[in-house]
Protein backbone atom coordinates (compact mmCIF):
# COMPACT_ATOMS: atom_id res chain seq x y z
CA UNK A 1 0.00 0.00 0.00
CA UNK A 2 2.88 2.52 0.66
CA UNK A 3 4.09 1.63 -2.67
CA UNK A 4 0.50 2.59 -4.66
CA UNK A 5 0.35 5.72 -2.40
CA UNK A 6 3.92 6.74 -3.46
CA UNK A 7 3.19 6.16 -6.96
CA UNK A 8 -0.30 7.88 -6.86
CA UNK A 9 0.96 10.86 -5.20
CA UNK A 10 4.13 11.27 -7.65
CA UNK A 11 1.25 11.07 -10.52
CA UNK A 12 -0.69 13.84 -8.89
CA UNK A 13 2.01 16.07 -8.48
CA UNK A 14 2.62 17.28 -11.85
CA UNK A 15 -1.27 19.19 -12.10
CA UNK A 16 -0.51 20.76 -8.53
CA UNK A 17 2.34 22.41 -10.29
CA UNK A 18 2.55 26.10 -8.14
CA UNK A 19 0.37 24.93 -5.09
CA UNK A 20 2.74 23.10 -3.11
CA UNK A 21 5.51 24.89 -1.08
CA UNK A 22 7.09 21.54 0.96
CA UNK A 23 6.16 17.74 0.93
CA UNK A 24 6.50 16.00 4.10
CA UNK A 25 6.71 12.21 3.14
CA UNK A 26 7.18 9.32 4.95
CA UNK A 27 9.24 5.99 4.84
CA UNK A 28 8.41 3.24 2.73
CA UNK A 29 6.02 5.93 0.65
CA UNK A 30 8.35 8.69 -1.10
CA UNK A 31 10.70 7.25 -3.70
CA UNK A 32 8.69 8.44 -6.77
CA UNK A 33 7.36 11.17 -4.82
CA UNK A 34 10.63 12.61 -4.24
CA UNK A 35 11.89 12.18 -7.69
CA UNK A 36 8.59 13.89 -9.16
CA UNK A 37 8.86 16.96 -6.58
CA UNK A 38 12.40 17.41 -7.28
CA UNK A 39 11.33 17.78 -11.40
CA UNK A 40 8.79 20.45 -10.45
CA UNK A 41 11.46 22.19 -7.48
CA UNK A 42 9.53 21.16 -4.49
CA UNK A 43 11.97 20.42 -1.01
CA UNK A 44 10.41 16.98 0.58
CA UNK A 45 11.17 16.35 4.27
CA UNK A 46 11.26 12.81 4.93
CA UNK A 47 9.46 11.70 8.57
CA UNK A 48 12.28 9.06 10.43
CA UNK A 49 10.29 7.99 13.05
CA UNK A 50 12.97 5.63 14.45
CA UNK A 51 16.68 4.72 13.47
CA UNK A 52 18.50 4.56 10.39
CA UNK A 53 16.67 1.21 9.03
CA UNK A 54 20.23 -0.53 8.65
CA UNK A 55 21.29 0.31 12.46
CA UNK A 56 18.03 -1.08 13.41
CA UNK A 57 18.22 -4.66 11.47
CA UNK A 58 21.58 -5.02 13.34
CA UNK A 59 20.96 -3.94 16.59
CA UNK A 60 17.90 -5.78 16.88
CA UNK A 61 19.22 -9.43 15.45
CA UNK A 62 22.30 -8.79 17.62
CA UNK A 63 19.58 -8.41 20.49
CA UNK A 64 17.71 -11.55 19.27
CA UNK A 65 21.13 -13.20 19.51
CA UNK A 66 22.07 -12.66 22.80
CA UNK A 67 18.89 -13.37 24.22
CA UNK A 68 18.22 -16.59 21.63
CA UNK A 69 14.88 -15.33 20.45
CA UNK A 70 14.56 -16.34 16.78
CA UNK A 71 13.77 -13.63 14.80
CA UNK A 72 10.97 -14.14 12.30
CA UNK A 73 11.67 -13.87 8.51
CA UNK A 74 8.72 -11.73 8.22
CA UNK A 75 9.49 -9.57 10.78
CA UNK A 76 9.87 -5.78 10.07
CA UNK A 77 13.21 -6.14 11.68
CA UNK A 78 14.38 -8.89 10.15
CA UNK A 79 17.31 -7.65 7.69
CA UNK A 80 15.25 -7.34 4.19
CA UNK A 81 17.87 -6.22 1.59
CA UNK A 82 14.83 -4.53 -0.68
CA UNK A 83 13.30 -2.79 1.79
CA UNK A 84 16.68 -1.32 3.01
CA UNK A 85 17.82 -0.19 -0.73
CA UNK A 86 14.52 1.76 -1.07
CA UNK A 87 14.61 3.54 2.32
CA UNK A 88 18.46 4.18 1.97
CA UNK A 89 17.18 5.82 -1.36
CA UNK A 90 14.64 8.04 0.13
CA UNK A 91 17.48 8.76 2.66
CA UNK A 92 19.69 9.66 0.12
CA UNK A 93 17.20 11.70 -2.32
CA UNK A 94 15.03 13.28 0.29
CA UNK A 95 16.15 17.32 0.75
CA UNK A 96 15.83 16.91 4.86
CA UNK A 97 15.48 13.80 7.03
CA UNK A 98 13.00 14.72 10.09
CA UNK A 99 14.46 13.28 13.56
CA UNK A 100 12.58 13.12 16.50
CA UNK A 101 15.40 12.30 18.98
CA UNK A 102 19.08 12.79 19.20
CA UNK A 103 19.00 9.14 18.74
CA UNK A 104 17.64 8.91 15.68
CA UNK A 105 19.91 11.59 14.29
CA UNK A 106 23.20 9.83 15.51
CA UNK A 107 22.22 6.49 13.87
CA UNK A 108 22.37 8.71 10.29
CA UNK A 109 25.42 10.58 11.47
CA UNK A 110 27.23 7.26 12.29
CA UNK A 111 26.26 6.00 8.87
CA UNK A 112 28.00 9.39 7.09
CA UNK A 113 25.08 11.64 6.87
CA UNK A 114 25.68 15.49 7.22
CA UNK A 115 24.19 16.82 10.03
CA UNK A 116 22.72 19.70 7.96
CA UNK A 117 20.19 17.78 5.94
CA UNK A 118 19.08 15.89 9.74
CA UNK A 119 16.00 18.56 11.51
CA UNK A 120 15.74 17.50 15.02
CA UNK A 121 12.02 18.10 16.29
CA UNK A 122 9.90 16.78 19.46
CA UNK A 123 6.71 15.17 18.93
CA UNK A 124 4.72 17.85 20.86
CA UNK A 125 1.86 18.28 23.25
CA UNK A 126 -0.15 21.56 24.07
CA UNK A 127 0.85 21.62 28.00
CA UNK A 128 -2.02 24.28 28.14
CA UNK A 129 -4.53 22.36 27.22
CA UNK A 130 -3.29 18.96 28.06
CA UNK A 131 -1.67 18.86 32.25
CA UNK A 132 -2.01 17.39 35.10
CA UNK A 133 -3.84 17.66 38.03
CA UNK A 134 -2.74 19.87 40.00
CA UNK A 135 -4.56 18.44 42.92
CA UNK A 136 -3.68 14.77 42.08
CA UNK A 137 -2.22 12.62 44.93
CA UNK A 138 -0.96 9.04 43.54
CA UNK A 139 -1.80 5.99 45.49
CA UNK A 140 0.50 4.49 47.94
CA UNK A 141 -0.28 0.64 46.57
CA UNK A 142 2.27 1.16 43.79
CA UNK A 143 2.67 1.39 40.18
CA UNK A 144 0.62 -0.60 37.75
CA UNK A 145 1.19 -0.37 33.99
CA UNK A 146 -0.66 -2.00 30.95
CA UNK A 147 1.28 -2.34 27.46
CA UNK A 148 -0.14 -2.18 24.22
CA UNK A 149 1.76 -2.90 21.15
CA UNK A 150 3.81 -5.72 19.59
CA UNK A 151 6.13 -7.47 21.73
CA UNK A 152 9.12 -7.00 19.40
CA UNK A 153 12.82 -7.12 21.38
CA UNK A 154 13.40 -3.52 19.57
CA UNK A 155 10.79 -2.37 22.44
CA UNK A 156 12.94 -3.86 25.31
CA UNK A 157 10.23 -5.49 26.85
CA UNK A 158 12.42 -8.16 28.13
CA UNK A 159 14.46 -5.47 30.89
């Protein structure tokens, strides 16, 4: 599906000629979109939610090593040579990569990126309209926490 939305959005682009300033694309979904905004002179910012992909396939099967918890083919972590040529190729073509941690922007350092094209933001709340109680008093019985998500050893679940 990221693939058809690419493709549908780099078709599009062409008869909004003059009506976009920036494109803010994300991974998996901006190969053709790039290369179509970059005919017509329009910057896209690429989102990089987490790591550079290639940090994160080895960290994660060195992980799965250590622990011995088989990693499955199919996993999104599971080293996947096509998938890693096509985001290294947004990476590469994109004008800006959009980092939400200093984290994420030392994993594209480390892999010979130029600080320049990595924009550092924070994923941000309006603490005006969203705080809390200032009357609040936690219980004394203790902490109790509920996870929802996948259970993958990129998550640390297991510390």
């Amino acid at each position: 599906m990221c693939i058809l939305h690419d493709w549908l959005v780099a078709r599009k682009l062409p008869a909004l000629r003059g009506k976009i300033d920036i494109i803010h694309a994300w991974p998996l979904a901006a190969l053709h979109t790039i290369r179509a905004a970059k005919k017509l002179g329009i910057p896209v910012a690429l989102e990089r939610c987490n790591a550079h992909t290639r940090f994160a396939y080895n960290v994660v099967q060195k992980e799965c090593d250590r622990i011995g918890v088989p990693l499955p083919a199919d996993h999104e972590h599971a080293f996947n040579e096509k998938i890693l040529r096509l985001e290294e190729a947004e990476y590469q073509e994109a004008d800006a990569l959009l980092c939400p941690s200093d984290f994420v922007v030392k994993t594209f350092v480390d892999q010979g990126f130029s600080k320049d094209r990595l924009v550092r933001f924070i994923y941000g709340v309006d603490e005006k309209q969203f705080y809390p109680d200032p009357h609040y008093q936690a219980p004394k019985r203790g902490l109790k926490m509920i996870y929802v998500g996948v259970a993958a050893v990129r998550k640390g679940l297991h510390f």
